[in-house]
Protein backbone atom coordinates (compact mmCIF):
# COMPACT_ATOMS: atom_id res chain seq x y z
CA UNK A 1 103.44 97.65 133.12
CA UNK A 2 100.37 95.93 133.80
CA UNK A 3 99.96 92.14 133.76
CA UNK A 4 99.09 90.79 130.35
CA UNK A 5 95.70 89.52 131.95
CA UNK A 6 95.09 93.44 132.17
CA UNK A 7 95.82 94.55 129.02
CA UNK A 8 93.52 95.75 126.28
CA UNK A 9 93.76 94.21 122.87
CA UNK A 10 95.27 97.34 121.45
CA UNK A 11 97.72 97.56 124.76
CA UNK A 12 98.69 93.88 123.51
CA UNK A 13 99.11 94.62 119.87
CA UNK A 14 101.69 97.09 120.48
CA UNK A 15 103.53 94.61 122.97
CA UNK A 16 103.60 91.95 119.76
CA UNK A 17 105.06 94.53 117.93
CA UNK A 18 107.74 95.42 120.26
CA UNK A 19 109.01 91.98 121.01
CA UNK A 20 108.66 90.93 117.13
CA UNK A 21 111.19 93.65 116.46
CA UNK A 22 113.16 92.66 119.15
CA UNK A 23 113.72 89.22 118.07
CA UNK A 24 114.07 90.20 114.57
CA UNK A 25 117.02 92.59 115.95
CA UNK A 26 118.73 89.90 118.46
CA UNK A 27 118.44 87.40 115.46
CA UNK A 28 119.77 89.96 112.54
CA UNK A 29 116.99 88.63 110.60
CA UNK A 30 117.38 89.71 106.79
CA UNK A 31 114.69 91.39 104.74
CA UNK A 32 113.74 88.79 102.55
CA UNK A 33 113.36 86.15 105.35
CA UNK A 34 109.75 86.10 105.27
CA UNK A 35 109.32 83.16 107.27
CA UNK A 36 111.60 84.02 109.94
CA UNK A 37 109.53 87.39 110.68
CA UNK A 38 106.31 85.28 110.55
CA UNK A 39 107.56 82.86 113.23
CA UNK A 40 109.05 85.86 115.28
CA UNK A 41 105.76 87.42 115.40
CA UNK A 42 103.86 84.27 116.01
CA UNK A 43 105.99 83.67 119.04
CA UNK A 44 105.61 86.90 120.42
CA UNK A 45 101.40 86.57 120.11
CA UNK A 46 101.80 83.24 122.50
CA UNK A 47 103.87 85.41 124.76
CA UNK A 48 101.83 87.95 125.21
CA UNK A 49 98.56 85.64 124.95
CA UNK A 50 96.88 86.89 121.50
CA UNK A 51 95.84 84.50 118.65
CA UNK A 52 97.23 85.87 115.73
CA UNK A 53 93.99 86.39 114.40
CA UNK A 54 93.20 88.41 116.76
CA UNK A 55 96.68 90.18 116.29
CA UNK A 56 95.91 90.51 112.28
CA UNK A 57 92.18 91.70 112.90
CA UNK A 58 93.22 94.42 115.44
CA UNK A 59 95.60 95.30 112.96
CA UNK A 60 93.82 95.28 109.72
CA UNK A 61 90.94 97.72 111.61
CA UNK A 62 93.64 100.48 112.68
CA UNK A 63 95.96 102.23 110.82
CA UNK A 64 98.33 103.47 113.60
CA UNK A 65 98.74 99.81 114.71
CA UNK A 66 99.59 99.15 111.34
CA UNK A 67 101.93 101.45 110.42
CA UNK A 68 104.13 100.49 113.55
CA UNK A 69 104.41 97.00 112.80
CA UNK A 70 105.77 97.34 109.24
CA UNK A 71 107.45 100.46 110.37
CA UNK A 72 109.37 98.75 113.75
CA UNK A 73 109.82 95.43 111.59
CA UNK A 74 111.54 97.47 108.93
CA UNK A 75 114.23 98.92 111.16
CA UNK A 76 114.46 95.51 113.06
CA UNK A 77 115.65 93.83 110.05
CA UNK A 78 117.48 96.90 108.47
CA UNK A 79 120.30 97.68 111.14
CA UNK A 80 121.93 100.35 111.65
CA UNK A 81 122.87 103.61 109.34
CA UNK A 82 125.56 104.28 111.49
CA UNK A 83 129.35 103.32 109.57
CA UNK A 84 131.04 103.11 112.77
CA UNK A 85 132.18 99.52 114.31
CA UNK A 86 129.30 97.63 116.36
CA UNK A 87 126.51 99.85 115.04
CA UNK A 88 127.55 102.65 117.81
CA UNK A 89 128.39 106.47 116.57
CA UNK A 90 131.80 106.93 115.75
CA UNK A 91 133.97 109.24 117.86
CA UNK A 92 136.37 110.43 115.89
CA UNK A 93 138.16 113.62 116.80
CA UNK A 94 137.36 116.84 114.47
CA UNK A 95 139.92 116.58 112.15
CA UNK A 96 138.46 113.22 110.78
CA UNK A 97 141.62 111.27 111.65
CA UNK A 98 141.30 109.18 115.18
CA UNK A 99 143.23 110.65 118.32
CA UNK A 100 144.07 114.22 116.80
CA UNK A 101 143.10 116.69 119.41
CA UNK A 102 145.24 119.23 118.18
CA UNK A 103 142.84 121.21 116.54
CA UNK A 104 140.39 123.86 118.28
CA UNK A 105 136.86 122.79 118.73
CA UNK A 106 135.86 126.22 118.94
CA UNK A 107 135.74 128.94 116.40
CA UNK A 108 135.86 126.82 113.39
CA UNK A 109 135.55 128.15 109.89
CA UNK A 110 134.29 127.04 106.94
């Protein structure tokens, strides 16, 4: 990646983004937490050296830029779909009932 002294606005937009989302994620921000998204983001423009007005402008004058922030802030504060424990898949064998490897995993019917 190229130092932050070398990045374009738009290269430094997207980096905002990313470690907004982040932070929202590590922090299992809610929804409804306004302020803690607005403090997330303000951190990451001082770590990636872009005034939030500068931030806001780039993003009110691009759509693309604009639809990944609300999109990648969504899914930071949402969480997982998955039901399994930890947010990981769950690996349960075919028969729905944990450790039964009795039945075939090939040729199954309907």
């Amino acid at each position: 990646m190229a130092t932050m002294a070398n990045m374009s606005v738009r290269e430094r937009v997207i980096e905002v983004v990313k470690r907004t989302a982040e932070a929202l994620q590590a922090s299992r921000t809610h929804a409804d937490d306004t302020q803690a998204a607005a403090d997330a983001l303000r951190a990451a423009c001082d770590s990636v050296g872009i005034s939030p007005q500068d931030f806001d402008g780039a993003i009110a004058s691009d759509t693309d830029l604009q639809m990944l922030k609300e999109t990648a802030i969504r899914e930071a504060v949402a969480g997982s779909t998955d039901p399994g424990p930890h947010g990981a898949v769950s690996r349960e064998s075919m028969s729905g009932k944990p450790g039964d490897l009795t039945k075939s995993r090939t040729n199954q019917t309907p």
